[in-house]
PDB file of N, CA and C in Angstrom:
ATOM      1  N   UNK A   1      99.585 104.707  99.697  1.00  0.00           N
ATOM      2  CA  UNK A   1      98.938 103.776  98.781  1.00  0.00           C
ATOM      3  C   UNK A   1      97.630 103.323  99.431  1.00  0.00           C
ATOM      4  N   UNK A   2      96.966 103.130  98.870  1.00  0.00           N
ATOM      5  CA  UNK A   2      95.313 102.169  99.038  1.00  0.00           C
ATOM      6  C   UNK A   2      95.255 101.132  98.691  1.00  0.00           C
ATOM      7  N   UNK A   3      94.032 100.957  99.633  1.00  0.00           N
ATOM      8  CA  UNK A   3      93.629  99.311  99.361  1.00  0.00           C
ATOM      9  C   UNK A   3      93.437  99.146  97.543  1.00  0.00           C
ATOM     10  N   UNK A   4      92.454 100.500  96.958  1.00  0.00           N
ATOM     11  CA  UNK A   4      92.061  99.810  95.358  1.00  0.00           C
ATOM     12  C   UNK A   4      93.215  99.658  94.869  1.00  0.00           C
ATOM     13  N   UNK A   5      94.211 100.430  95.100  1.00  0.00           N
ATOM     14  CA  UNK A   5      95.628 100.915  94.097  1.00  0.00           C
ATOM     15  C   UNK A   5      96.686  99.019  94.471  1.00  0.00           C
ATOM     16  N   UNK A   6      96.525  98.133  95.281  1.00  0.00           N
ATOM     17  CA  UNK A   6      97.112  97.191  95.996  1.00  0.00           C
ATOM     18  C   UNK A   6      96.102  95.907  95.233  1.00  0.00           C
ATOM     19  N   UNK A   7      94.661  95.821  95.349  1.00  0.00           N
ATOM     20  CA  UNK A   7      94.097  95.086  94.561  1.00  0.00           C
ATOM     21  C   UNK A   7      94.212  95.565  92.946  1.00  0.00           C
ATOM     22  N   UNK A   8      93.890  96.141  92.353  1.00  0.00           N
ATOM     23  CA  UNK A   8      94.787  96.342  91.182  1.00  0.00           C
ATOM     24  C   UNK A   8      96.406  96.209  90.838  1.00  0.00           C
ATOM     25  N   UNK A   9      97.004  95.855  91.679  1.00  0.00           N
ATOM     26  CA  UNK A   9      98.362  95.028  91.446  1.00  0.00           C
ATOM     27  C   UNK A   9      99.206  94.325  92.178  1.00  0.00           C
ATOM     28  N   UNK A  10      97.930  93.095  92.410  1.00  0.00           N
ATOM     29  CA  UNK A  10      97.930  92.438  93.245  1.00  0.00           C
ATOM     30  C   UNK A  10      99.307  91.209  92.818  1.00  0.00           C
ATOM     31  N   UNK A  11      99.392  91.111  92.003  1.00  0.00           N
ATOM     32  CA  UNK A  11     100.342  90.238  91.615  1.00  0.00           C
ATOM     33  C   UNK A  11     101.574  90.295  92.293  1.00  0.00           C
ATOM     34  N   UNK A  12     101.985  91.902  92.058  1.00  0.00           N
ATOM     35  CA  UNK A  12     103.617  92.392  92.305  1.00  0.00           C
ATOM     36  C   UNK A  12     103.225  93.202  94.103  1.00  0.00           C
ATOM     37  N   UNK A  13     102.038  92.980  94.511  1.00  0.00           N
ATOM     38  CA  UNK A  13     102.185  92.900  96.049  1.00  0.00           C
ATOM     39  C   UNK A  13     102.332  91.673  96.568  1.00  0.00           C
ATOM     40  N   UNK A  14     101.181  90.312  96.030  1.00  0.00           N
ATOM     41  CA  UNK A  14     101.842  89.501  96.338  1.00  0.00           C
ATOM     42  C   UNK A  14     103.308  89.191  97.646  1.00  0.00           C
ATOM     43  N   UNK A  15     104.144  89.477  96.335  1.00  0.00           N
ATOM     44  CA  UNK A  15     105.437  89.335  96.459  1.00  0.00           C
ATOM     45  C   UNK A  15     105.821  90.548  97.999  1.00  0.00           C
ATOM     46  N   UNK A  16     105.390  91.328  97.934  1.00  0.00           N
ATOM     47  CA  UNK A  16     105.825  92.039  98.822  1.00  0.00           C
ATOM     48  C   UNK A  16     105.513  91.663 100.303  1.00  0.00           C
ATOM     49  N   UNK A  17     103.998  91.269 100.186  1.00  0.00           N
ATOM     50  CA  UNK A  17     103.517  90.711 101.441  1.00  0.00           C
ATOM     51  C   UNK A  17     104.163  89.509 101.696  1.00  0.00           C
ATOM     52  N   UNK A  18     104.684  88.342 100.912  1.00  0.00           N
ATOM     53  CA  UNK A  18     105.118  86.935 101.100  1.00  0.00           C
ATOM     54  C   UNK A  18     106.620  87.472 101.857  1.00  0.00           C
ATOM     55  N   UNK A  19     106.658  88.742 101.523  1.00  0.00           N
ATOM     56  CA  UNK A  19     108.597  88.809 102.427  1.00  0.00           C
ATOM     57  C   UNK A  19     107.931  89.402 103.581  1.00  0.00           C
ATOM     58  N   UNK A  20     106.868  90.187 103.799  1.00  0.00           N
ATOM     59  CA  UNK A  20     106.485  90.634 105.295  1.00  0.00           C
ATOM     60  C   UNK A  20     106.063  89.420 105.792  1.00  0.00           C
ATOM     61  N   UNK A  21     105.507  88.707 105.243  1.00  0.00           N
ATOM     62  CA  UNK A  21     104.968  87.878 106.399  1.00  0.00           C
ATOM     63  C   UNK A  21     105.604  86.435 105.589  1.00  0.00           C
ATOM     64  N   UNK A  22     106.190  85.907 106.143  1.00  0.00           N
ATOM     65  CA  UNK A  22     106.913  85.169 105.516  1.00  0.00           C
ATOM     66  C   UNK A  22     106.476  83.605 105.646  1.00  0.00           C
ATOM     67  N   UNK A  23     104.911  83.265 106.487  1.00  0.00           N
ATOM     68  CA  UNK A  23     104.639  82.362 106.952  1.00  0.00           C
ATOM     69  C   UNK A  23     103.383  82.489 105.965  1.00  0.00           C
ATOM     70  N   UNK A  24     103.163  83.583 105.091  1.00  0.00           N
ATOM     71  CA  UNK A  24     101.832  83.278 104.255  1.00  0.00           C
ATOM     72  C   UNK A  24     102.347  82.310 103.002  1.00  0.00           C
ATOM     73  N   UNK A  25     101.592  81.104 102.806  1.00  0.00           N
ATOM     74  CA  UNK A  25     102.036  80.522 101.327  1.00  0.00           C
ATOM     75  C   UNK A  25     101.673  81.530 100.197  1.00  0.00           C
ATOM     76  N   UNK A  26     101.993  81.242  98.808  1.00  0.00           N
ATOM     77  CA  UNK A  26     101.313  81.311  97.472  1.00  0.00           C
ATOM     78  C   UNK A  26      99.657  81.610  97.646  1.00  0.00           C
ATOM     79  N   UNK A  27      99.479  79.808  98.166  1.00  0.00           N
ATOM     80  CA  UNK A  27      97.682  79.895  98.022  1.00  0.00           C
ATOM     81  C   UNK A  27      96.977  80.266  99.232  1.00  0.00           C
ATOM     82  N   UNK A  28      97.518  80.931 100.229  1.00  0.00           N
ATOM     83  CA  UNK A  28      96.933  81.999 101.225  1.00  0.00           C
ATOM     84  C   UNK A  28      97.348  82.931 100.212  1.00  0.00           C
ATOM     85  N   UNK A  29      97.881  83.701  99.975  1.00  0.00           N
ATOM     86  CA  UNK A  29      97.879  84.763  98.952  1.00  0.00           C
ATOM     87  C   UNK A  29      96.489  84.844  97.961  1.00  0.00           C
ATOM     88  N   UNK A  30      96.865  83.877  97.303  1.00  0.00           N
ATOM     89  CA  UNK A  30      96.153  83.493  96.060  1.00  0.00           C
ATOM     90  C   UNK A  30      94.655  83.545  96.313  1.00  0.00           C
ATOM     91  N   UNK A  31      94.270  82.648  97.565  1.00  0.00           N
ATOM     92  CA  UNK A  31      92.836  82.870  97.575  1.00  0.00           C
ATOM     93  C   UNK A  31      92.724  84.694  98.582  1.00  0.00           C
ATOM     94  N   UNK A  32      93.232  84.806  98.878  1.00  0.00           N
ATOM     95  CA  UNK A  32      93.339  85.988  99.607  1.00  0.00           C
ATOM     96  C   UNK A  32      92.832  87.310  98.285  1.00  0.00           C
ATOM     97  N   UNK A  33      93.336  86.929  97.259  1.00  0.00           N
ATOM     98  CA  UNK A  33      93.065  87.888  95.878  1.00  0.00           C
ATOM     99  C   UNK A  33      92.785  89.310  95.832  1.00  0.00           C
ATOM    100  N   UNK A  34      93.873  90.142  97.044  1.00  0.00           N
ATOM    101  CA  UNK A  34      93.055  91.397  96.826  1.00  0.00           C
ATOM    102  C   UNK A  34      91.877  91.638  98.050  1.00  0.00           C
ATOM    103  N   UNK A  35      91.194  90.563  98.816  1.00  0.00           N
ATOM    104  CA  UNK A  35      90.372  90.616  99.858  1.00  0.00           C
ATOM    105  C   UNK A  35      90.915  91.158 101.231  1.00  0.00           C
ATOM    106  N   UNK A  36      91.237  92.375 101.828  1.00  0.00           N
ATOM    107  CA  UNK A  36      91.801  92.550 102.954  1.00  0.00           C
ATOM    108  C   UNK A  36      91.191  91.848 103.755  1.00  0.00           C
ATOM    109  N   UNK A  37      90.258  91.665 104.138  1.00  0.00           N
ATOM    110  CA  UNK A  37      89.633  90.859 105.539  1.00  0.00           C
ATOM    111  C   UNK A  37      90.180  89.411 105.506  1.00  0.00           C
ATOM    112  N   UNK A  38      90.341  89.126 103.927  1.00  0.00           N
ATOM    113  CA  UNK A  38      91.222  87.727 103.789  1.00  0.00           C
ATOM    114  C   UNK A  38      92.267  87.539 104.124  1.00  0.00           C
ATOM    115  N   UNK A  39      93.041  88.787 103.766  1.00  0.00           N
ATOM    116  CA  UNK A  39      94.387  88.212 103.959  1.00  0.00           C
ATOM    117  C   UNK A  39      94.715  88.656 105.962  1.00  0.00           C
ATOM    118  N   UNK A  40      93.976  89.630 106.222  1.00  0.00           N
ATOM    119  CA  UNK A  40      94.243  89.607 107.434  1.00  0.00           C
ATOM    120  C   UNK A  40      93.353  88.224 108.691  1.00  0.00           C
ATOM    121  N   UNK A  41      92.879  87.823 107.989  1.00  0.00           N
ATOM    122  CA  UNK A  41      92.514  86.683 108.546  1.00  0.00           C
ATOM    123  C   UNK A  41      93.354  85.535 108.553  1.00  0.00           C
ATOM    124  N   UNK A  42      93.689  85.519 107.440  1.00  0.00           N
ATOM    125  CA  UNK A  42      94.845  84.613 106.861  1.00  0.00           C
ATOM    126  C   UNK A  42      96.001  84.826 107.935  1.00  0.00           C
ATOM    127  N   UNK A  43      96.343  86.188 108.105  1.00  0.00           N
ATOM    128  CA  UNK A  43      97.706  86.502 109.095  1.00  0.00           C
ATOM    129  C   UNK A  43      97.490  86.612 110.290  1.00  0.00           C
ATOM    130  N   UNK A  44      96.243  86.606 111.133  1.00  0.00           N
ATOM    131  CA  UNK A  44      95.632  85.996 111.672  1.00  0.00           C
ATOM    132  C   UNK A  44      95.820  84.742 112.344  1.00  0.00           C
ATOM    133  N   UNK A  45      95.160  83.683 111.243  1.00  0.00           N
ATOM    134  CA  UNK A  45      95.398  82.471 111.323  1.00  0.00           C
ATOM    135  C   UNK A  45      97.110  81.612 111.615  1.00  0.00           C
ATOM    136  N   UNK A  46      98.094  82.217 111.047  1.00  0.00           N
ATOM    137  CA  UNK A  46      99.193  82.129 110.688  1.00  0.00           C
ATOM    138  C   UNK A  46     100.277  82.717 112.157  1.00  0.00           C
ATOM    139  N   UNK A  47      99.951  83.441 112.325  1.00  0.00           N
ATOM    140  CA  UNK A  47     100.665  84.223 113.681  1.00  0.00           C
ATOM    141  C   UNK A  47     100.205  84.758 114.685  1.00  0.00           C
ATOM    142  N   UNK A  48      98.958  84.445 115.051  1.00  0.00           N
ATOM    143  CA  UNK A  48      98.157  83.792 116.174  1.00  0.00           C
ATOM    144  C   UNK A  48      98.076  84.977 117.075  1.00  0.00           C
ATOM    145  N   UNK A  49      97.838  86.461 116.064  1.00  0.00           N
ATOM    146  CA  UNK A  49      97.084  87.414 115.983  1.00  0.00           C
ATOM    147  C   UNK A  49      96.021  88.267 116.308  1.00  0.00           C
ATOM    148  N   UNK A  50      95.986  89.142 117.295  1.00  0.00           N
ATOM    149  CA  UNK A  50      94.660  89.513 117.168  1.00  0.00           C
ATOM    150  C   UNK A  50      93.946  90.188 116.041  1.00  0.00           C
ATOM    151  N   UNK A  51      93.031  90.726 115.839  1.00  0.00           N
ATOM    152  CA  UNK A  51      92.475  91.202 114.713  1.00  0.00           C
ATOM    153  C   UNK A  51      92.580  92.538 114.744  1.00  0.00           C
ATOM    154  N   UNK A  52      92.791  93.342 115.988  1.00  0.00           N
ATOM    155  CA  UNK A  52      92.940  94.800 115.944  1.00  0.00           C
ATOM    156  C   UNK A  52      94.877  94.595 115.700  1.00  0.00           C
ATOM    157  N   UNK A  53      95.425  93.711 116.223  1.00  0.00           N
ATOM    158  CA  UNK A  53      97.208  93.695 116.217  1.00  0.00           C
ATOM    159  C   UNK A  53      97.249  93.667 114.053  1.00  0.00           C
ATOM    160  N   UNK A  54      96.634  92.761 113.675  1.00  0.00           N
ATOM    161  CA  UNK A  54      96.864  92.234 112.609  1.00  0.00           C
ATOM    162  C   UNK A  54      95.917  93.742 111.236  1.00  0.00           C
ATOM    163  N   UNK A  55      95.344  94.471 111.632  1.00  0.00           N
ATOM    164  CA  UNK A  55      94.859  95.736 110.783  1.00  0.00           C
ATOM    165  C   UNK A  55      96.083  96.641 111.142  1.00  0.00           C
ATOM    166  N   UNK A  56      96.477  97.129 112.271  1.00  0.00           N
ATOM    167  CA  UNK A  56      97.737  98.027 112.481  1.00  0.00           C
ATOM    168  C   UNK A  56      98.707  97.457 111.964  1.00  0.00           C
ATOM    169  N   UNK A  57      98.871  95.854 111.662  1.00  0.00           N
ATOM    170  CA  UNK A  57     100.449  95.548 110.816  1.00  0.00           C
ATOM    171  C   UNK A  57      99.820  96.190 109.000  1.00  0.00           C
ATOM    172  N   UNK A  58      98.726  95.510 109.001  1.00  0.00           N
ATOM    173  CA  UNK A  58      98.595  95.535 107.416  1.00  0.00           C
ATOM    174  C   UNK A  58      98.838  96.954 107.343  1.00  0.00           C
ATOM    175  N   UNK A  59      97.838  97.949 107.943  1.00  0.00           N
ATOM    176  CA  UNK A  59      98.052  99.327 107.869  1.00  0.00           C
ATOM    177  C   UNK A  59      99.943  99.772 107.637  1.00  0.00           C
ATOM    178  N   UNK A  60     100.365  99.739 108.617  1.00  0.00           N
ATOM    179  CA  UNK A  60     101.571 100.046 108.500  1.00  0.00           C
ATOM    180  C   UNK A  60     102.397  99.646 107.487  1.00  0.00           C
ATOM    181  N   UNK A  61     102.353  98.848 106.937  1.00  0.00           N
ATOM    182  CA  UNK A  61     102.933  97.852 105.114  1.00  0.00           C
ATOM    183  C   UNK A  61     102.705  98.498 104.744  1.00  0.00           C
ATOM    184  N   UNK A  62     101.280  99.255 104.416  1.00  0.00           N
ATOM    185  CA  UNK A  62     100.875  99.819 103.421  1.00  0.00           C
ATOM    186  C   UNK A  62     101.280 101.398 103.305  1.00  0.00           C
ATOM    187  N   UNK A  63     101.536 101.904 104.261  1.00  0.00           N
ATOM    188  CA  UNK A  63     101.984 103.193 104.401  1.00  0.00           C
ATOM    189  C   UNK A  63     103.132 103.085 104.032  1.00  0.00           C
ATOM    190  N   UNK A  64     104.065 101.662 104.589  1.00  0.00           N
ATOM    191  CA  UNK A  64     105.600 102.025 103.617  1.00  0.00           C
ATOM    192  C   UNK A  64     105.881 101.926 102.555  1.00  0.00           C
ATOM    193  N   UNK A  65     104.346 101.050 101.616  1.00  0.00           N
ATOM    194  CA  UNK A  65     104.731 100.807 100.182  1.00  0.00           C
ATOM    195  C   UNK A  65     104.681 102.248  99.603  1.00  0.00           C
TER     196      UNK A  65
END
């Protein structure tokens, strides 16, 4: 899967990312909208992350969706 194919249904990932990372709220999601640099900033922010640790998690999600 891809990033466009994930912002185009962003709604019902959402949900998928809120069970991986279980420390993101709604409105980290919400403003996150589809923005990868957002939300990995966001997870980031949240689990105290580096920024190369936190692209290899997102990466890897995305390969299992």
């Amino acid at each position: 899967m891809n990033w466009d194919t994930i912002q185009g249904n962003w709604k019902q990932f959402k949900g998928q990312a809120q069970q991986n990372w279980g420390e993101l709220t709604d409105d980290d999601l919400d403003r996150a909208e589809g923005n990868r640099e957002e939300l990995e900033g966001r997870i980031q922010e949240k689990y105290g992350k580096t920024k190369d640790e936190v692209k290899e998690e997102v990466d890897a999600f995305i390969a299992k969706l």
